[in-house]
PDB file of N, CA and C in Angstrom:
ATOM      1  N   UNK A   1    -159.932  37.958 -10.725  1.00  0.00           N
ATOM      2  CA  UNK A   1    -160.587  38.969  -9.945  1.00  0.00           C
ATOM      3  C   UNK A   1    -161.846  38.429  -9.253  1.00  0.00           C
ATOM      4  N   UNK A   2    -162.436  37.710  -9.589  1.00  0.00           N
ATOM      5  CA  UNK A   2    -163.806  36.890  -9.149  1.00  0.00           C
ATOM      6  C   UNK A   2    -163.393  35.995  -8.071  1.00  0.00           C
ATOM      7  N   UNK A   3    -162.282  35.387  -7.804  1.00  0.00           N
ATOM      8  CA  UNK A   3    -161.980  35.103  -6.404  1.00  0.00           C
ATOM      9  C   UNK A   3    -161.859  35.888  -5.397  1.00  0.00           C
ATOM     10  N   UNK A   4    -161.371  36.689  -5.786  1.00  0.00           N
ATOM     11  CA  UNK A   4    -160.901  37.684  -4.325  1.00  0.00           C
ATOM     12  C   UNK A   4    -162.460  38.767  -3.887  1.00  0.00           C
ATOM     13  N   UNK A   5    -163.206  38.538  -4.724  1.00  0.00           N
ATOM     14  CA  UNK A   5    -164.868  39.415  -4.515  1.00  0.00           C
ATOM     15  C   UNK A   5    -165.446  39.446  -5.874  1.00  0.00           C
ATOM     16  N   UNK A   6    -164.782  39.599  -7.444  1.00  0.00           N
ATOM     17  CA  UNK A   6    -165.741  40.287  -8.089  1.00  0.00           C
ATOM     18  C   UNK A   6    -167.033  39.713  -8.810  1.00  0.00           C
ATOM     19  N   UNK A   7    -167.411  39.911  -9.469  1.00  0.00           N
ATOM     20  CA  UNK A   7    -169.301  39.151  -9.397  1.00  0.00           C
ATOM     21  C   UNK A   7    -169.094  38.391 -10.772  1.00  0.00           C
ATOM     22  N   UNK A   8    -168.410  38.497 -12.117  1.00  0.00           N
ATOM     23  CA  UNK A   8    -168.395  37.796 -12.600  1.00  0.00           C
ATOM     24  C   UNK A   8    -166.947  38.117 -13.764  1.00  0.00           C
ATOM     25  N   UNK A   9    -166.798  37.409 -14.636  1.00  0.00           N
ATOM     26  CA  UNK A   9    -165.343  37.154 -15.502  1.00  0.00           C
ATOM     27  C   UNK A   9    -165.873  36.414 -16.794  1.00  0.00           C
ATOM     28  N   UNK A  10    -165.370  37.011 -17.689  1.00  0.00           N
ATOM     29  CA  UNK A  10    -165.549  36.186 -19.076  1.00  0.00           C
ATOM     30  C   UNK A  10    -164.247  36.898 -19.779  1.00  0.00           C
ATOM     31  N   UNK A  11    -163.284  36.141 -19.507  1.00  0.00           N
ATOM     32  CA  UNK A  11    -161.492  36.426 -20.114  1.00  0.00           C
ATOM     33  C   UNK A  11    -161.237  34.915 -20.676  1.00  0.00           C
ATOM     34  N   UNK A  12    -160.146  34.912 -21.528  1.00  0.00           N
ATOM     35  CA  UNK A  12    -159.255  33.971 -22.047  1.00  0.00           C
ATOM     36  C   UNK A  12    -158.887  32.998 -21.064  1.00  0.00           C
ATOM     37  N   UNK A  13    -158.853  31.800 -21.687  1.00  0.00           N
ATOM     38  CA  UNK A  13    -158.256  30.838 -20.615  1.00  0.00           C
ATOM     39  C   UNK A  13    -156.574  30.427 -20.653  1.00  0.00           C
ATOM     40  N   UNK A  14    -156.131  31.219 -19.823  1.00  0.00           N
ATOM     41  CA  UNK A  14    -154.996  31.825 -19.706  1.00  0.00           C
ATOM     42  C   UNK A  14    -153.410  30.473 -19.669  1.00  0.00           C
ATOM     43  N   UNK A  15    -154.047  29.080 -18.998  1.00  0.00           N
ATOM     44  CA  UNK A  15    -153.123  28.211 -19.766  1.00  0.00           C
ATOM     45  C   UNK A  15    -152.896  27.587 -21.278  1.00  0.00           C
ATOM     46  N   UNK A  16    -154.274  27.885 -21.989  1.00  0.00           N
ATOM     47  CA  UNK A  16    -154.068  27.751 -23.466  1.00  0.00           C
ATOM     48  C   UNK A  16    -153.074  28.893 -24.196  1.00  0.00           C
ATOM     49  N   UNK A  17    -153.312  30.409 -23.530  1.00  0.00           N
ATOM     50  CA  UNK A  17    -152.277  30.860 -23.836  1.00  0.00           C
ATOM     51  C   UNK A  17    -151.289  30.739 -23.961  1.00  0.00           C
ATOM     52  N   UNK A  18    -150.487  30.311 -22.748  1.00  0.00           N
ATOM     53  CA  UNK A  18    -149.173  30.115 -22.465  1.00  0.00           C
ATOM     54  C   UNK A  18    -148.820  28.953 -23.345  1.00  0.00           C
ATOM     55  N   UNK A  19    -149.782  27.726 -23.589  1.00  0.00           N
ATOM     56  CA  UNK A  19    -149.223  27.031 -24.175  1.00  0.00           C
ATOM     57  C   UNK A  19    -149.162  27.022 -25.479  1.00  0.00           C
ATOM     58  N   UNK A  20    -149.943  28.255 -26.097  1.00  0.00           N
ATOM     59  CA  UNK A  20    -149.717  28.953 -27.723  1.00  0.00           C
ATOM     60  C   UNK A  20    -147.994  29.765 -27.339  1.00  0.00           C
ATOM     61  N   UNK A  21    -148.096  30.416 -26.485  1.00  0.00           N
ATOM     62  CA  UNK A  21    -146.832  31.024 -25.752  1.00  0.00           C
ATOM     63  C   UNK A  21    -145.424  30.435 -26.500  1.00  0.00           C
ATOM     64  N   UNK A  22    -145.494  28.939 -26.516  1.00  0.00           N
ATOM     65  CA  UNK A  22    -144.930  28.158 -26.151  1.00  0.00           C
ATOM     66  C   UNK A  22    -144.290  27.665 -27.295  1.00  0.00           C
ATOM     67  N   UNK A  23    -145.634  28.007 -28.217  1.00  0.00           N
ATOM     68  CA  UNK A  23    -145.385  26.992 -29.917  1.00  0.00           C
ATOM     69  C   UNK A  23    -144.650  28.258 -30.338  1.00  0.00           C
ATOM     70  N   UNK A  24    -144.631  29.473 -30.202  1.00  0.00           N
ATOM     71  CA  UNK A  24    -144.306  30.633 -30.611  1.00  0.00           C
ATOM     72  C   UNK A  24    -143.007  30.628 -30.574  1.00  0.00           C
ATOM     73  N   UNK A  25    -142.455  30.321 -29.225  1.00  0.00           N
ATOM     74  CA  UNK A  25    -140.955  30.472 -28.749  1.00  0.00           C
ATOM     75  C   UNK A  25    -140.518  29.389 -29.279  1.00  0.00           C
ATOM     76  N   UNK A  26    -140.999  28.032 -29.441  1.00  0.00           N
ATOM     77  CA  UNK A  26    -140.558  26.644 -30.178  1.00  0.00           C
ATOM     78  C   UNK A  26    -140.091  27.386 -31.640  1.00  0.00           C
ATOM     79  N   UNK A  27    -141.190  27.874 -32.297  1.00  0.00           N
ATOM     80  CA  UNK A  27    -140.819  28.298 -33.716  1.00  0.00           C
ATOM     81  C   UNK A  27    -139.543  29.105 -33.881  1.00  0.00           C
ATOM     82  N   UNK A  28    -139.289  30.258 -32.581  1.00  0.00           N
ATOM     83  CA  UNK A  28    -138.726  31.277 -33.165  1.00  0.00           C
ATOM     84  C   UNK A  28    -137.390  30.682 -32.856  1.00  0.00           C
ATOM     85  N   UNK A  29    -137.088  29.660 -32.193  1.00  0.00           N
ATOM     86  CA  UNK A  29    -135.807  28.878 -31.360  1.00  0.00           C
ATOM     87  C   UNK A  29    -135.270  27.980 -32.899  1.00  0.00           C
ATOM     88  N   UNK A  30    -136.387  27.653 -33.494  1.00  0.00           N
ATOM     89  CA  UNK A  30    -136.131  26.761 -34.608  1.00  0.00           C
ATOM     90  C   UNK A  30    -136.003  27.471 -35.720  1.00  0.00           C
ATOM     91  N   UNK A  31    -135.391  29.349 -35.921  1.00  0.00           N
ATOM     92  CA  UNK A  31    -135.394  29.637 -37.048  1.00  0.00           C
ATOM     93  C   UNK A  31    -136.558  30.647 -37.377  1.00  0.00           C
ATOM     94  N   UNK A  32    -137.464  30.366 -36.970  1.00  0.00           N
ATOM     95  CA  UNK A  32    -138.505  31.205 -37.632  1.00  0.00           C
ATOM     96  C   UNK A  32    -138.220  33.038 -37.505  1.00  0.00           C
ATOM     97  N   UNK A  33    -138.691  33.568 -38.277  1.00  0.00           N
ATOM     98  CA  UNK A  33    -138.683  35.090 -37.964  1.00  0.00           C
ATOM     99  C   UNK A  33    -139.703  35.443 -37.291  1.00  0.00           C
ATOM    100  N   UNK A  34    -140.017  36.141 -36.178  1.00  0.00           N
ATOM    101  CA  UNK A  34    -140.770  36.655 -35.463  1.00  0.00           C
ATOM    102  C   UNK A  34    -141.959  37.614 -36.278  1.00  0.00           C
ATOM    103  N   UNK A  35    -141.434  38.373 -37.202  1.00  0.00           N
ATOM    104  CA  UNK A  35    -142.161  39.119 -38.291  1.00  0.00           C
ATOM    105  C   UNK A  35    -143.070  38.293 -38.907  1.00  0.00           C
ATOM    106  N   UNK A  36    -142.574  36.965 -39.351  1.00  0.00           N
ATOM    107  CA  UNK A  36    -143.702  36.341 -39.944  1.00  0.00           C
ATOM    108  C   UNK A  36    -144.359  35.408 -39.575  1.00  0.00           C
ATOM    109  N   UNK A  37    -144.286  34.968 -38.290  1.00  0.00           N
ATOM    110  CA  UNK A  37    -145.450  34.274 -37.180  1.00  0.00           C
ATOM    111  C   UNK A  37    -146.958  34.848 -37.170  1.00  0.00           C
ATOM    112  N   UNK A  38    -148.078  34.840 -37.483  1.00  0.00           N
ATOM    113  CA  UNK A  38    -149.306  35.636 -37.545  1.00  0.00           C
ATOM    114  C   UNK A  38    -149.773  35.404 -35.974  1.00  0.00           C
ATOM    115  N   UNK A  39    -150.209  36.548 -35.879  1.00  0.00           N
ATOM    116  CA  UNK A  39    -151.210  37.213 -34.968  1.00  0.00           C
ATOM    117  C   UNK A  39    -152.476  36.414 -34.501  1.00  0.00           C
ATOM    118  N   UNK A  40    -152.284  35.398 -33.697  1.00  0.00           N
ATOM    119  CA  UNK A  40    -153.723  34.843 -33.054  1.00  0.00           C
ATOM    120  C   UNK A  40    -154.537  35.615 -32.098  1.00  0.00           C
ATOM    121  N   UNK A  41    -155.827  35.155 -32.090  1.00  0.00           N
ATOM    122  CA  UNK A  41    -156.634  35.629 -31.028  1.00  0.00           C
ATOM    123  C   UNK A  41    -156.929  34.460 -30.117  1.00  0.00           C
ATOM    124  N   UNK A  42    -157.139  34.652 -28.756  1.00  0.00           N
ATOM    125  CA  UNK A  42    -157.717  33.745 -28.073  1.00  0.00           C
ATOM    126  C   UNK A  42    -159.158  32.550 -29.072  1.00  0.00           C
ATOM    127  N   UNK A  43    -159.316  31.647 -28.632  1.00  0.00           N
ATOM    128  CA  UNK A  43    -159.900  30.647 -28.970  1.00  0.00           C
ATOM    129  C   UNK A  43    -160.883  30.099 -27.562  1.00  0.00           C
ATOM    130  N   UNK A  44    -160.422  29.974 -26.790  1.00  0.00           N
ATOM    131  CA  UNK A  44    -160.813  29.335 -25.376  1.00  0.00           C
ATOM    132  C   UNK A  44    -160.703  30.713 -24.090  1.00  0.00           C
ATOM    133  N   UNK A  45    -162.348  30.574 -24.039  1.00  0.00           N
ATOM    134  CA  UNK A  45    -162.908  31.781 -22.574  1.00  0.00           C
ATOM    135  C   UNK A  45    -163.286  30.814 -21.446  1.00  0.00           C
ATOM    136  N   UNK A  46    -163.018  31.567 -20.393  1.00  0.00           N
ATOM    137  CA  UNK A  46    -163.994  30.762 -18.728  1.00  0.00           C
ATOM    138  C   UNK A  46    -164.491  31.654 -18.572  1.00  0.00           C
ATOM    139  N   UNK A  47    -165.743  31.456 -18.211  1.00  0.00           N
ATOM    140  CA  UNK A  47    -167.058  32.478 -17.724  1.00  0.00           C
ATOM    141  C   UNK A  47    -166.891  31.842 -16.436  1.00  0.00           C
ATOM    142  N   UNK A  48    -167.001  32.722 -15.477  1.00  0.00           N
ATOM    143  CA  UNK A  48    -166.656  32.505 -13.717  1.00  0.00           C
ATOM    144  C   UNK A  48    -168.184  33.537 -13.165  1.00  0.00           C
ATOM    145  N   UNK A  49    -168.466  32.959 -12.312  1.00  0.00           N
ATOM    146  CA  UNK A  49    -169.454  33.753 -11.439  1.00  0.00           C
ATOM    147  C   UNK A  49    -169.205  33.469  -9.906  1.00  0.00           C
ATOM    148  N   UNK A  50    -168.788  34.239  -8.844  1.00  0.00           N
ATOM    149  CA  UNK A  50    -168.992  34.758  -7.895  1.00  0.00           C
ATOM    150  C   UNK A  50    -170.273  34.532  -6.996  1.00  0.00           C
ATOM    151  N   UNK A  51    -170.898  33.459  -6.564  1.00  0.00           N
ATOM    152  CA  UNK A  51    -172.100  33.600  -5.963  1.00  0.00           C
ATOM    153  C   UNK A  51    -172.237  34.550  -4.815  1.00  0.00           C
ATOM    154  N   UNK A  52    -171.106  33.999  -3.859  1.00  0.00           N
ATOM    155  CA  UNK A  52    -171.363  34.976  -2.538  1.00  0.00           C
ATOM    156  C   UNK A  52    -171.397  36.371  -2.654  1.00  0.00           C
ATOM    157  N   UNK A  53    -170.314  36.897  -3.985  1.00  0.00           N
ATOM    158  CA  UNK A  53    -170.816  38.127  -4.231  1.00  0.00           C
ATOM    159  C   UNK A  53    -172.366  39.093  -4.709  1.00  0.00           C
ATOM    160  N   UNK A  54    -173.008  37.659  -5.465  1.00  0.00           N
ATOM    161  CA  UNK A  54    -173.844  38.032  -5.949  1.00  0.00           C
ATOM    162  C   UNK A  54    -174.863  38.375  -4.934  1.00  0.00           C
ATOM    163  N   UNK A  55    -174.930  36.961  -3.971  1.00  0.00           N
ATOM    164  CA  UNK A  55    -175.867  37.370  -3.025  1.00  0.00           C
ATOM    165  C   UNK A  55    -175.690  38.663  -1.791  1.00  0.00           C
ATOM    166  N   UNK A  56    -174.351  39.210  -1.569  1.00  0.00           N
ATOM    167  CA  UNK A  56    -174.150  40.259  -0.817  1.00  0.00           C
ATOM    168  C   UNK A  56    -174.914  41.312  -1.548  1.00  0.00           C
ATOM    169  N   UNK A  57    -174.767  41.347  -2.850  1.00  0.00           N
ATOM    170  CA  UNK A  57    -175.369  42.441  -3.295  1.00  0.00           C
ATOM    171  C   UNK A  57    -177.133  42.428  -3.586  1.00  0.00           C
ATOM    172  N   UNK A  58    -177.235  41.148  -3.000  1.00  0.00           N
ATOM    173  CA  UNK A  58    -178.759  41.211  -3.240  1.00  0.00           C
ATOM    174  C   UNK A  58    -178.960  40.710  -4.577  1.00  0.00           C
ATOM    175  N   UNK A  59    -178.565  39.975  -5.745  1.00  0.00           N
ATOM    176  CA  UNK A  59    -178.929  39.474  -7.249  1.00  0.00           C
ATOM    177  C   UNK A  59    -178.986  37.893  -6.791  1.00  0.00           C
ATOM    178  N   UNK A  60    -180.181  37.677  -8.085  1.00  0.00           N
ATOM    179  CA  UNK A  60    -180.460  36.931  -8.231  1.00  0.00           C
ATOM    180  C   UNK A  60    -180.272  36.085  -9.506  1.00  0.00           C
ATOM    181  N   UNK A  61    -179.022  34.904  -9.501  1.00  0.00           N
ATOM    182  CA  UNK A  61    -178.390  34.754 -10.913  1.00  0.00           C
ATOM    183  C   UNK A  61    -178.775  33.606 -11.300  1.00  0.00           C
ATOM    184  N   UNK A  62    -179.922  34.216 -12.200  1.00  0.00           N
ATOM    185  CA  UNK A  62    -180.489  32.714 -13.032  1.00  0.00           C
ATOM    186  C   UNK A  62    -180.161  31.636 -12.961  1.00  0.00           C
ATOM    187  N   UNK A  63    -180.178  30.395 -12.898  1.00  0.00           N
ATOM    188  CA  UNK A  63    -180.093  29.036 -13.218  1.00  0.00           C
ATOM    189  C   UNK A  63    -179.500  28.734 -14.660  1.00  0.00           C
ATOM    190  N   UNK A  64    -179.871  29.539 -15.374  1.00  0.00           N
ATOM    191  CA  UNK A  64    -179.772  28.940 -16.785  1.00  0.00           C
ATOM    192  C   UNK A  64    -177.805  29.846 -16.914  1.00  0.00           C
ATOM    193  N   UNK A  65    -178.077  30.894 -16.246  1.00  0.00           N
ATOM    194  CA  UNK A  65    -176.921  31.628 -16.691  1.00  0.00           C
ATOM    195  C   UNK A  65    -175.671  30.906 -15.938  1.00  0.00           C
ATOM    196  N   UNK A  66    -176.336  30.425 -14.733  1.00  0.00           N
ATOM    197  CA  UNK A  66    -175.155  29.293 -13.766  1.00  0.00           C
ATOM    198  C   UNK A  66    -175.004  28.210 -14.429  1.00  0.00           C
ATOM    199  N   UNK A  67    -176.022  27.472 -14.986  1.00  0.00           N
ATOM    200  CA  UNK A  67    -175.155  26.491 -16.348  1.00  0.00           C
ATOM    201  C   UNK A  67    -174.407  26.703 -17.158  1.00  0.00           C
ATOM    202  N   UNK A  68    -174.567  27.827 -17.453  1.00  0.00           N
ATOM    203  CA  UNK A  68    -173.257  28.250 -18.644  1.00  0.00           C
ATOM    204  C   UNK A  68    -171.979  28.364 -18.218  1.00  0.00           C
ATOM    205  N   UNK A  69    -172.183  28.795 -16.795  1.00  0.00           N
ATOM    206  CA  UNK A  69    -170.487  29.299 -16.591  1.00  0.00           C
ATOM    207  C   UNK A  69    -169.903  28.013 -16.522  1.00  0.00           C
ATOM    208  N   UNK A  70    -168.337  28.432 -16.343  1.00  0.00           N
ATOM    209  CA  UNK A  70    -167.624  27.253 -16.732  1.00  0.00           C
ATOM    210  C   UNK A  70    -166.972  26.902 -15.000  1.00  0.00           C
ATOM    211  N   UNK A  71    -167.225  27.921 -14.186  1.00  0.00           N
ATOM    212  CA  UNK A  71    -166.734  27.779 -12.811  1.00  0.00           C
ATOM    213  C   UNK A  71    -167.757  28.805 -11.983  1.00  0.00           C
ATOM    214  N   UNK A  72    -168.431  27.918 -10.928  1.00  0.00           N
ATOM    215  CA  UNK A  72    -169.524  29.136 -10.171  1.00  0.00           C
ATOM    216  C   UNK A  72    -168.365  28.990  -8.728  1.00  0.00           C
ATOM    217  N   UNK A  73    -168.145  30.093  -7.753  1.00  0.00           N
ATOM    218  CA  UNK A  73    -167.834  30.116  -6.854  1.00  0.00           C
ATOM    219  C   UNK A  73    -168.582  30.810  -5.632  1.00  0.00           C
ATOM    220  N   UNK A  74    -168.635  29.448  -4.697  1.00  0.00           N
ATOM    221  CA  UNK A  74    -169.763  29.715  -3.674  1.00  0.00           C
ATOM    222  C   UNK A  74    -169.051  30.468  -2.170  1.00  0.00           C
TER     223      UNK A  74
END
C-alpha cells in the first residue's frame, strides 16, 4: 500500500512467508497430518515509509525513524 501513496507499513515480510508456505506443503506431501503441524507467527517485518507522501501532507519524518525503516520511498 505505501507504493501506490500510503505514508507508512509495518507488515510481515511476505517472501519468508511463502517460504514457511512451503516447508508446510513439503511436510504435508511427506505424510504429515495437517492437524498436527503448529501454528507459527510471522518472525520477519519491513517497516516502509513513503516520503513523497509524507511531504504532501506537510510531516516531517525524523531521521532517526528513517534509519529504522527497512525501505524509505522517495
Amino acid at each position: 500500500m505505501v507504493q501506490t501513496g500510503g505514508l507508512m507499513s509495518y507488515a510481515p515480510h511476505f517472501p519468508d512467508l511463502w517460504r514457511r508456505a512451503a516447508d508446510y506443503v513439503d511436510k504435508i506431501l511427506r505424510g504429515a497430518k495437517p492437524s498436527d503441524l503448529p501454528v507459527e507467527q510471522p518472525t520477519k517485518f519491513n517497516f516502509v515509509i513513503n516520503l513523497k507522501t509524507a511531504k504532501a501532507m506537510g510531516l516531517n519524518i525524523s531521521p532517526t525513524l528513517l534509519a529504522r525503516a527497512d525501505e524509505v520511498i522517495e
